[in-house]
PDB file of N, CA and C in Angstrom:
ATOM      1  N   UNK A   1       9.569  11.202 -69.004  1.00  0.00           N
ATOM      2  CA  UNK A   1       9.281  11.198 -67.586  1.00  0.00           C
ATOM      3  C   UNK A   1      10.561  10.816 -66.850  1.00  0.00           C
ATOM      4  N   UNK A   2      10.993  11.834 -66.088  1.00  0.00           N
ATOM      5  CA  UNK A   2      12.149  11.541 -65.015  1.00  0.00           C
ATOM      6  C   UNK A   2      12.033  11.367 -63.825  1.00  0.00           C
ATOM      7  N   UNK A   3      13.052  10.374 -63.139  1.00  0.00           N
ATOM      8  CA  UNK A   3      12.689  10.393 -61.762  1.00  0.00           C
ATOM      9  C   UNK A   3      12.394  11.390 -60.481  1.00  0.00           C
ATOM     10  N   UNK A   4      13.244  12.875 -60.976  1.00  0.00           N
ATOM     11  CA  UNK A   4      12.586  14.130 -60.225  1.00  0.00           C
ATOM     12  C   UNK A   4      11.545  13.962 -60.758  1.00  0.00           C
ATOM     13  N   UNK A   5      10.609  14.069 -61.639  1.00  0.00           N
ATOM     14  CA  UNK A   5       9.262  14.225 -62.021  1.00  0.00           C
ATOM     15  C   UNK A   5       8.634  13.159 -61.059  1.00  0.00           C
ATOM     16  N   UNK A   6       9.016  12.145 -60.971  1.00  0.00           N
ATOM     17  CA  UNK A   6       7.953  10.792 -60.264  1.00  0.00           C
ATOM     18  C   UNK A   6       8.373  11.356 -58.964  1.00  0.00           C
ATOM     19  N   UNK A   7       9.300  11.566 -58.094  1.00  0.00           N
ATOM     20  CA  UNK A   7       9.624  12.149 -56.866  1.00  0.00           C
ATOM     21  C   UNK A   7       8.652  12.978 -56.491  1.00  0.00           C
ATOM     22  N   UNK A   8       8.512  14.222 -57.913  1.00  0.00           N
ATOM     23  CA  UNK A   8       8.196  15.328 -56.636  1.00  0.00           C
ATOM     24  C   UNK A   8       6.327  14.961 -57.145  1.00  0.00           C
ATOM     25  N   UNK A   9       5.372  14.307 -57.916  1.00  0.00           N
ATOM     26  CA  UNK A   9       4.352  14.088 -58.131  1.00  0.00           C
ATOM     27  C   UNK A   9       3.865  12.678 -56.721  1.00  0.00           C
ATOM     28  N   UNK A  10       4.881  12.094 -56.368  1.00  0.00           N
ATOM     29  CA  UNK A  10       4.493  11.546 -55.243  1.00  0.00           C
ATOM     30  C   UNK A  10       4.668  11.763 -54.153  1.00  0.00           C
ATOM     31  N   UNK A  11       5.694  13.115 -54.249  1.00  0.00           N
ATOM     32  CA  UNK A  11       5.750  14.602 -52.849  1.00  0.00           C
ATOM     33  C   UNK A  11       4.421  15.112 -53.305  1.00  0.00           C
ATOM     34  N   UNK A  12       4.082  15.456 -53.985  1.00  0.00           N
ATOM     35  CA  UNK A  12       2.683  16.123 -53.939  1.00  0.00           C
ATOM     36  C   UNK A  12       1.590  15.377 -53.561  1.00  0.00           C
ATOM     37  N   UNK A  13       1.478  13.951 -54.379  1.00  0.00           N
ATOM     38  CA  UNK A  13       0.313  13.353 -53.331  1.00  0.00           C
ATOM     39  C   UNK A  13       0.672  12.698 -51.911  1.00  0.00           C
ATOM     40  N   UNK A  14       1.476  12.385 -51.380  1.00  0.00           N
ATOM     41  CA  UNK A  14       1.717  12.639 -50.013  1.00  0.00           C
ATOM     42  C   UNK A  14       1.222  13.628 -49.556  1.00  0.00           C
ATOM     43  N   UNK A  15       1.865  14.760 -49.992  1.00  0.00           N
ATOM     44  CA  UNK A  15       1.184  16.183 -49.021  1.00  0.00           C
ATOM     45  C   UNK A  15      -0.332  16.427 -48.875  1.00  0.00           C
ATOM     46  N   UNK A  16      -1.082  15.785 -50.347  1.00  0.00           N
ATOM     47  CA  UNK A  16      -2.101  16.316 -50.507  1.00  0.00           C
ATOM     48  C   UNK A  16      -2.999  15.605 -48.934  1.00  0.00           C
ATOM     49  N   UNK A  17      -2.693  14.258 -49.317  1.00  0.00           N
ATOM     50  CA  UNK A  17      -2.985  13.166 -48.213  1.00  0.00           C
ATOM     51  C   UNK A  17      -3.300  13.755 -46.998  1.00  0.00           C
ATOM     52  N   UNK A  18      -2.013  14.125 -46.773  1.00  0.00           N
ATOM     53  CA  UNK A  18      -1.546  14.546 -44.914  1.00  0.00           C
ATOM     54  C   UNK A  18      -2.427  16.109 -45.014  1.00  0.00           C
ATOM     55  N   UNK A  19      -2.254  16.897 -46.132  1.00  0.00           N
ATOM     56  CA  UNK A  19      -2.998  17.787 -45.924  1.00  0.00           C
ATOM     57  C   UNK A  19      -4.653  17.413 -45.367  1.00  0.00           C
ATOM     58  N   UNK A  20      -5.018  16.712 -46.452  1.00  0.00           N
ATOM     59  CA  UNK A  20      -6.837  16.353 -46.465  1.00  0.00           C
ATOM     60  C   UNK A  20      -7.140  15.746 -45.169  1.00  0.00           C
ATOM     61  N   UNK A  21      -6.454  14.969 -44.862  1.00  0.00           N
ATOM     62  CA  UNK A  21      -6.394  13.977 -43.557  1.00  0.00           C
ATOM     63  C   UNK A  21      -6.481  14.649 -42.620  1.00  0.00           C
ATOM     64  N   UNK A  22      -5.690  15.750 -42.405  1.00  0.00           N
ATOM     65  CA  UNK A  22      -4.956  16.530 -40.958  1.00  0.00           C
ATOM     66  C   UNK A  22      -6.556  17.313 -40.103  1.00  0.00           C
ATOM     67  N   UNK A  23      -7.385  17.335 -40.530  1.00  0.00           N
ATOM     68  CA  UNK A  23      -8.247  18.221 -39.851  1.00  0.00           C
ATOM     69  C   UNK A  23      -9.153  16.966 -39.393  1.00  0.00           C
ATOM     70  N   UNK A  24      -9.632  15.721 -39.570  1.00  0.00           N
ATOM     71  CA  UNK A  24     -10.204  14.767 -39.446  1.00  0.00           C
ATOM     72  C   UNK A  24      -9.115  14.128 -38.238  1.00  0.00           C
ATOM     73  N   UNK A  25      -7.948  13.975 -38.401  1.00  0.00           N
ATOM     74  CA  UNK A  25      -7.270  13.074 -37.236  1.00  0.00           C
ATOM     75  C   UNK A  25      -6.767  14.399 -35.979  1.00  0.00           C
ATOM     76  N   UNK A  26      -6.986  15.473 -36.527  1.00  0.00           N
ATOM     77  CA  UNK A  26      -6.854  16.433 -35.901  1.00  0.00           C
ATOM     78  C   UNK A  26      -8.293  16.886 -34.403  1.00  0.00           C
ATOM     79  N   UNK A  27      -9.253  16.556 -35.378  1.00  0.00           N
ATOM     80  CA  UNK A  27     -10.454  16.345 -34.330  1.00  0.00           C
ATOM     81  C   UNK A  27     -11.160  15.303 -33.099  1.00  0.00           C
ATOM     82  N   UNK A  28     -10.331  13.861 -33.884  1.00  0.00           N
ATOM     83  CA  UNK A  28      -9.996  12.881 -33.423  1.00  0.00           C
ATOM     84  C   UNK A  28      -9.304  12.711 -31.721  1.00  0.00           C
ATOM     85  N   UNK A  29      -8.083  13.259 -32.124  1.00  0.00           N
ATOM     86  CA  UNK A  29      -6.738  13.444 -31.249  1.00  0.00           C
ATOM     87  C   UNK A  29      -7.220  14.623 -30.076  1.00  0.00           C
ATOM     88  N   UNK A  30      -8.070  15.333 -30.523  1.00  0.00           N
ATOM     89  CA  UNK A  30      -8.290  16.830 -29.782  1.00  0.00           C
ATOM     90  C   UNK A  30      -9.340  15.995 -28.491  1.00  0.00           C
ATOM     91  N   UNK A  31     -10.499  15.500 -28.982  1.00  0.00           N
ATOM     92  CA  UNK A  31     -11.563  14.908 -28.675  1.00  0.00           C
ATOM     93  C   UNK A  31     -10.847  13.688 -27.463  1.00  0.00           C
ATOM     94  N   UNK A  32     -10.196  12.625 -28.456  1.00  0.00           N
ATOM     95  CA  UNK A  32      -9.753  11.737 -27.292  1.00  0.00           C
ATOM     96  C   UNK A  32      -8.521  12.384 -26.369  1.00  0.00           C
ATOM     97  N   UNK A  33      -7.771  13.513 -26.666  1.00  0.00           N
ATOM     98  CA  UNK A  33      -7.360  13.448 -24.929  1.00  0.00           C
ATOM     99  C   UNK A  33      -8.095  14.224 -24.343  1.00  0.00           C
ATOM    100  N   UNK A  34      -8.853  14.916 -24.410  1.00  0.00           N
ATOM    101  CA  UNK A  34     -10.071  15.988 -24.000  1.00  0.00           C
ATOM    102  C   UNK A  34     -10.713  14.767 -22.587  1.00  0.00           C
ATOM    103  N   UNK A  35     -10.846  13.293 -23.507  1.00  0.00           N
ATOM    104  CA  UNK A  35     -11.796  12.272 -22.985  1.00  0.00           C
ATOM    105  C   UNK A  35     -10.778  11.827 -21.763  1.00  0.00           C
ATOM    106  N   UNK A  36      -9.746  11.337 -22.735  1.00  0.00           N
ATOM    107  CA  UNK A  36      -8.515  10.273 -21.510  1.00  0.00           C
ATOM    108  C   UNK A  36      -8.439  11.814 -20.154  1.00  0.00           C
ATOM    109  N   UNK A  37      -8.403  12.861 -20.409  1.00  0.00           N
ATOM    110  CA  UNK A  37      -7.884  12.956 -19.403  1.00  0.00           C
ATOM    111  C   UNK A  37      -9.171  13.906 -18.593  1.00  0.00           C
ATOM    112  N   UNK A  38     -10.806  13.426 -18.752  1.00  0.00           N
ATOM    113  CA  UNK A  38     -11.856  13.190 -17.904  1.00  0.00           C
ATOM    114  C   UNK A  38     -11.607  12.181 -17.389  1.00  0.00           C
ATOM    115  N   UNK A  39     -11.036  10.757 -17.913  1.00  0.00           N
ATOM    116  CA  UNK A  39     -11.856   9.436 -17.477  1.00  0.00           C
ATOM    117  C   UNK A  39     -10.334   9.382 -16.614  1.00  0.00           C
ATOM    118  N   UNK A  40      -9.208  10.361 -16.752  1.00  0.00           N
ATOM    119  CA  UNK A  40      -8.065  10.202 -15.464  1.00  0.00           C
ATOM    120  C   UNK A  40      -8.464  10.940 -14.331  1.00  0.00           C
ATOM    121  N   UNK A  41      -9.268  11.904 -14.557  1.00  0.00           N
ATOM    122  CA  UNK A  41      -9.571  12.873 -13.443  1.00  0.00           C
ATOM    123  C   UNK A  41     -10.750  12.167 -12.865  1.00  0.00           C
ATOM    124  N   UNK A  42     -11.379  11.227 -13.332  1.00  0.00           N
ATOM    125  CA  UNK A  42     -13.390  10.741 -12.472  1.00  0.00           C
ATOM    126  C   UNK A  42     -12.509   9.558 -12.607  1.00  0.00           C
ATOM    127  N   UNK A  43     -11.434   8.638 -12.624  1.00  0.00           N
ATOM    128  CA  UNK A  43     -11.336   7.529 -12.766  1.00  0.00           C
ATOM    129  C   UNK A  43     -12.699   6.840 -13.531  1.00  0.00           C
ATOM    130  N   UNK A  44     -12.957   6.983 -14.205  1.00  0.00           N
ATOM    131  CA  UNK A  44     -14.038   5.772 -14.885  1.00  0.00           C
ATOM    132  C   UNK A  44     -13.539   5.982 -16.179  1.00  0.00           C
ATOM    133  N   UNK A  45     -13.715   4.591 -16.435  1.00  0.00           N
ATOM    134  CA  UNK A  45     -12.384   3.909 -17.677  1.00  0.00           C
ATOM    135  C   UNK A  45     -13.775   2.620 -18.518  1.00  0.00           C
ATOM    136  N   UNK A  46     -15.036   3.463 -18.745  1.00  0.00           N
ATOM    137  CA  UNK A  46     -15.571   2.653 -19.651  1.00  0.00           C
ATOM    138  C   UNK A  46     -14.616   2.894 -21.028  1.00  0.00           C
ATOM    139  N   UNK A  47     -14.694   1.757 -22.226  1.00  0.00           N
ATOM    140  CA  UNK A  47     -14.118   1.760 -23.252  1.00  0.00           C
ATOM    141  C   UNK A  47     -15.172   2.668 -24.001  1.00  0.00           C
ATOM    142  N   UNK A  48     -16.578   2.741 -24.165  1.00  0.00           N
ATOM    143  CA  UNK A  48     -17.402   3.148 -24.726  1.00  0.00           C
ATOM    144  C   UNK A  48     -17.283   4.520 -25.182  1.00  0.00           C
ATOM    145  N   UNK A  49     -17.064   5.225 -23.729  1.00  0.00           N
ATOM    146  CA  UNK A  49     -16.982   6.034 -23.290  1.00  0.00           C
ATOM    147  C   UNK A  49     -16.358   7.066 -24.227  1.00  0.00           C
ATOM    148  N   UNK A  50     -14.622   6.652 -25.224  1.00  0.00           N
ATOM    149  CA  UNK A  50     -14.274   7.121 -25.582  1.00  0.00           C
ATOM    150  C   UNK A  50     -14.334   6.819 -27.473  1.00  0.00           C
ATOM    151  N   UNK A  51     -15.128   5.919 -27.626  1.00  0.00           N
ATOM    152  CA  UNK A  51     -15.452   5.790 -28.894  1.00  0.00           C
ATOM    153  C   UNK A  51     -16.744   6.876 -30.304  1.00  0.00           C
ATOM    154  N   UNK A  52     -17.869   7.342 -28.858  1.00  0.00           N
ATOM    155  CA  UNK A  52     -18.658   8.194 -29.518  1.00  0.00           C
ATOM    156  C   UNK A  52     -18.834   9.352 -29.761  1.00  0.00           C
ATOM    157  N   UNK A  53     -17.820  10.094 -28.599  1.00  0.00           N
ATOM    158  CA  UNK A  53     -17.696  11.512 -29.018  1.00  0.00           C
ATOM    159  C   UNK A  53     -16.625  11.530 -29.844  1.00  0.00           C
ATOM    160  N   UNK A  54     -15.497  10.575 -29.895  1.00  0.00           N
ATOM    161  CA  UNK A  54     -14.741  10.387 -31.176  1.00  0.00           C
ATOM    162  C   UNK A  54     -15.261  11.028 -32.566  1.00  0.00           C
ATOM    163  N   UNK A  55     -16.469   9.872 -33.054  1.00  0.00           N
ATOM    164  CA  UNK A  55     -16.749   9.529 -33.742  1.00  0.00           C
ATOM    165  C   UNK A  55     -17.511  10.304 -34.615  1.00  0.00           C
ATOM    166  N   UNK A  56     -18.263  10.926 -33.300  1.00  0.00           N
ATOM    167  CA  UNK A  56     -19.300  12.222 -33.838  1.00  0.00           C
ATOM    168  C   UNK A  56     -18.157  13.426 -33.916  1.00  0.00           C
ATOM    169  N   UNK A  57     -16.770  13.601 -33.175  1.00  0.00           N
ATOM    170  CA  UNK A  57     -16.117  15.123 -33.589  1.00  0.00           C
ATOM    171  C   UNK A  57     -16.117  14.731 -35.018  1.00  0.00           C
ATOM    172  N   UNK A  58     -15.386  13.560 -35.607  1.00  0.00           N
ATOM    173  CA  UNK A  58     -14.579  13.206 -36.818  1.00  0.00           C
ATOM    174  C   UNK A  58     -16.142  12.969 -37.467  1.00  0.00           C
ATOM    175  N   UNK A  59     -17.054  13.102 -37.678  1.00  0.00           N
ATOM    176  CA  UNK A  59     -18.229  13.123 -38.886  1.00  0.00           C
ATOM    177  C   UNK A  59     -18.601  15.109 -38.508  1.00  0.00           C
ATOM    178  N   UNK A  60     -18.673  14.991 -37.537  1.00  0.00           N
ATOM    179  CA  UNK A  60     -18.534  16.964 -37.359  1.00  0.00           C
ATOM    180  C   UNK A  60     -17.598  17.803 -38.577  1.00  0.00           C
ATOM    181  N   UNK A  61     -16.006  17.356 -37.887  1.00  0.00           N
ATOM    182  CA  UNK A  61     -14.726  17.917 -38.634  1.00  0.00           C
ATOM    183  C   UNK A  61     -15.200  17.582 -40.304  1.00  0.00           C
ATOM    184  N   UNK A  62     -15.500  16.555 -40.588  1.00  0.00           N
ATOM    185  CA  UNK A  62     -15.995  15.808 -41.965  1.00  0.00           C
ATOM    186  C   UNK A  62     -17.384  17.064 -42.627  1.00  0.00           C
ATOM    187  N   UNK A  63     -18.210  17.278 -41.860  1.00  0.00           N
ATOM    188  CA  UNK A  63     -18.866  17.829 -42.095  1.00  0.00           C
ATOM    189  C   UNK A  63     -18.836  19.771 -42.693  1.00  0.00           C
ATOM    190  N   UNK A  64     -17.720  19.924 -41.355  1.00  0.00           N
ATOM    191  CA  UNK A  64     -17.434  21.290 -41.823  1.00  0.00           C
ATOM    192  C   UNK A  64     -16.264  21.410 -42.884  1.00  0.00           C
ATOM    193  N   UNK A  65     -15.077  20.880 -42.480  1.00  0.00           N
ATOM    194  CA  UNK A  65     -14.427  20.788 -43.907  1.00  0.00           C
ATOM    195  C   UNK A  65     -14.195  19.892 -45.272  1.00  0.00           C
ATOM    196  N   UNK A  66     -15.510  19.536 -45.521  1.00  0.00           N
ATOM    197  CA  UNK A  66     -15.580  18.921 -46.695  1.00  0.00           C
ATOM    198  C   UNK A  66     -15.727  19.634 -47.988  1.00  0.00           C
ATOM    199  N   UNK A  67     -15.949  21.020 -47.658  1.00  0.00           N
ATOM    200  CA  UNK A  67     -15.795  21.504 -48.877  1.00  0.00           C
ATOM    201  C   UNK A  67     -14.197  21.742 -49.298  1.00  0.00           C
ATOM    202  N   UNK A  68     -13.948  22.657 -48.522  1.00  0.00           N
ATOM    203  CA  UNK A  68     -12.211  22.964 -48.468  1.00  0.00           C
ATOM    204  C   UNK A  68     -11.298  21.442 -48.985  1.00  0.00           C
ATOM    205  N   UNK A  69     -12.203  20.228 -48.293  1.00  0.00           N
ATOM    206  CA  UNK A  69     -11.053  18.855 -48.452  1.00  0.00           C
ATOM    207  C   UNK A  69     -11.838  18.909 -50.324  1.00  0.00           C
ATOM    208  N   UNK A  70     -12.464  18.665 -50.637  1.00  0.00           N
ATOM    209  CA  UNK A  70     -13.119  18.631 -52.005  1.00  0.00           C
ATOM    210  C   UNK A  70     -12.076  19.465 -53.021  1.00  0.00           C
ATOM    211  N   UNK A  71     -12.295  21.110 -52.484  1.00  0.00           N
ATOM    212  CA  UNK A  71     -11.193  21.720 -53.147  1.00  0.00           C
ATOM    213  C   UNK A  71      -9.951  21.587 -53.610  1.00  0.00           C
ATOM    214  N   UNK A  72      -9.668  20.994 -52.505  1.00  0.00           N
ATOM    215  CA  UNK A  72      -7.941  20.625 -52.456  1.00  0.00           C
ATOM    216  C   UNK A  72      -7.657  18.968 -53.301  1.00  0.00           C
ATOM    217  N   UNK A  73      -8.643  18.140 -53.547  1.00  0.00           N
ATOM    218  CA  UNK A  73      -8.584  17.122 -54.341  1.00  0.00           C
ATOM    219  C   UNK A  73      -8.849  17.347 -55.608  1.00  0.00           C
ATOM    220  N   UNK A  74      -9.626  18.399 -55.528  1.00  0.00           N
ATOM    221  CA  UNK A  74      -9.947  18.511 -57.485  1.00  0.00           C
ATOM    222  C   UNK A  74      -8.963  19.887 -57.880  1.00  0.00           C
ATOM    223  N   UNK A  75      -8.256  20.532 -57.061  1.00  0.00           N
ATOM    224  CA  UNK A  75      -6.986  20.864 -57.215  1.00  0.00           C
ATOM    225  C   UNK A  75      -5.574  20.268 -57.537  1.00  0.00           C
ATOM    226  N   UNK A  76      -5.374  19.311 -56.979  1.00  0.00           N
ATOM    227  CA  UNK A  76      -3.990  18.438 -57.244  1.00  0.00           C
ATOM    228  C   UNK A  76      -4.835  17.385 -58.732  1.00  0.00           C
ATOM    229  N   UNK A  77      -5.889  16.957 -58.667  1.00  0.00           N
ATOM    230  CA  UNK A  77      -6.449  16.585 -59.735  1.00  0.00           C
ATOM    231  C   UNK A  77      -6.210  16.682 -60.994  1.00  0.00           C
ATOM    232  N   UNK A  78      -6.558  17.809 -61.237  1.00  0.00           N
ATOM    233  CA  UNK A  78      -6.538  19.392 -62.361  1.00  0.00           C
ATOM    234  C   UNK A  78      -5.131  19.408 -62.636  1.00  0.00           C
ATOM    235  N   UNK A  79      -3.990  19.524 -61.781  1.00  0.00           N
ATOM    236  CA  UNK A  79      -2.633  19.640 -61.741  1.00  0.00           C
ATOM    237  C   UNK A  79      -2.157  18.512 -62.468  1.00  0.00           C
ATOM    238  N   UNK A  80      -2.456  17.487 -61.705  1.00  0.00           N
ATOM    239  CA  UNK A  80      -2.155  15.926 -62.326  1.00  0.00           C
ATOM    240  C   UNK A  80      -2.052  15.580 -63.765  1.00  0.00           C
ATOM    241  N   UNK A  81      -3.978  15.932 -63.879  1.00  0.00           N
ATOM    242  CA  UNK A  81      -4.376  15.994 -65.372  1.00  0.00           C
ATOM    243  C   UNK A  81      -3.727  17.019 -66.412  1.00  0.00           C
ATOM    244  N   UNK A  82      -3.250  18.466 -66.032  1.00  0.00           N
ATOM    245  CA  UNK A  82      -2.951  19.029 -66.612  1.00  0.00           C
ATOM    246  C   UNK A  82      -1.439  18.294 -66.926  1.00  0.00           C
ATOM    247  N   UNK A  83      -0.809  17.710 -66.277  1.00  0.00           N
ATOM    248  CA  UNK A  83       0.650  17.529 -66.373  1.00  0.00           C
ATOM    249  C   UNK A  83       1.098  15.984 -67.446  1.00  0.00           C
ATOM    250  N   UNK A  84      -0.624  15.764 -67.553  1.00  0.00           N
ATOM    251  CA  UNK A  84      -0.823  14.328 -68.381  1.00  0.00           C
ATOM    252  C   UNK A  84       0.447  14.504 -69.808  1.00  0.00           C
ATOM    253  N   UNK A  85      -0.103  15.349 -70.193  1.00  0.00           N
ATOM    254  CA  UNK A  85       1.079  15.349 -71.766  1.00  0.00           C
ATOM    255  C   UNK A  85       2.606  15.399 -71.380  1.00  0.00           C
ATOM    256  N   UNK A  86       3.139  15.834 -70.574  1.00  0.00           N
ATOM    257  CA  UNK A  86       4.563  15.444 -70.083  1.00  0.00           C
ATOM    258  C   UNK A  86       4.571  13.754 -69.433  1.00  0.00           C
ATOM    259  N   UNK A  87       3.122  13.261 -69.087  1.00  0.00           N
ATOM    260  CA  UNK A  87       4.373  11.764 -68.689  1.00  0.00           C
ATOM    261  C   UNK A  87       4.185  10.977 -69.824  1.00  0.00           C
ATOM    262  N   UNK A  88       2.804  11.721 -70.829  1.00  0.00           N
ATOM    263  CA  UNK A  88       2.303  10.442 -72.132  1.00  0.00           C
ATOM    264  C   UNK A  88       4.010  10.471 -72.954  1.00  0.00           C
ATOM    265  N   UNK A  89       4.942  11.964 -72.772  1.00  0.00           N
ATOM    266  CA  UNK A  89       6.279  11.814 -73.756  1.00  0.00           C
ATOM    267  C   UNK A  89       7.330  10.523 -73.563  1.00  0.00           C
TER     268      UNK A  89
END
């Protein structure tokens, strides 16, 4: 096992991360300025306000791409595992 090997296997789970992640903080981010910039246009600045449609996009986003995020974990998985006999040397 070489240090390019440990490099680019913790470039891969990084990516996988930011990959799996990106559609969940992606719905998040979409949702709250959607909100901040109602509650700039009506001035009303409850805190509440911007916590539940949050919450429900990001169990939504969760909902529709959980298969695709599933895929992509038991993909780098599989990879991982397959690559087991090069780090057992």
């Amino acid at each position: 096992m070489t240090t390019d090997f440990v490099v680019q296997m913790g470039y891969q789970a990084l990516y996988t991360v930011i990959l799996v992640a990106a559609p969940l903080l992606l719905a998040g981010l979409i949702v709250g300025l959607a909100i901040g910039i109602f509650q700039a246009v009506t001035q009303i600045h409850e805190m509440t306000l911007t916590f539940v449609p949050k919450i429900l996009a990001v169990v939504f986003a969760l909902i529709v791409f959980m298969p695709w995020m599933l895929r992509t974990l038991l993909g780098f998985t599989i990879r991982l595992y397959s690559m087991l006999p090069a780090i057992v040397k």
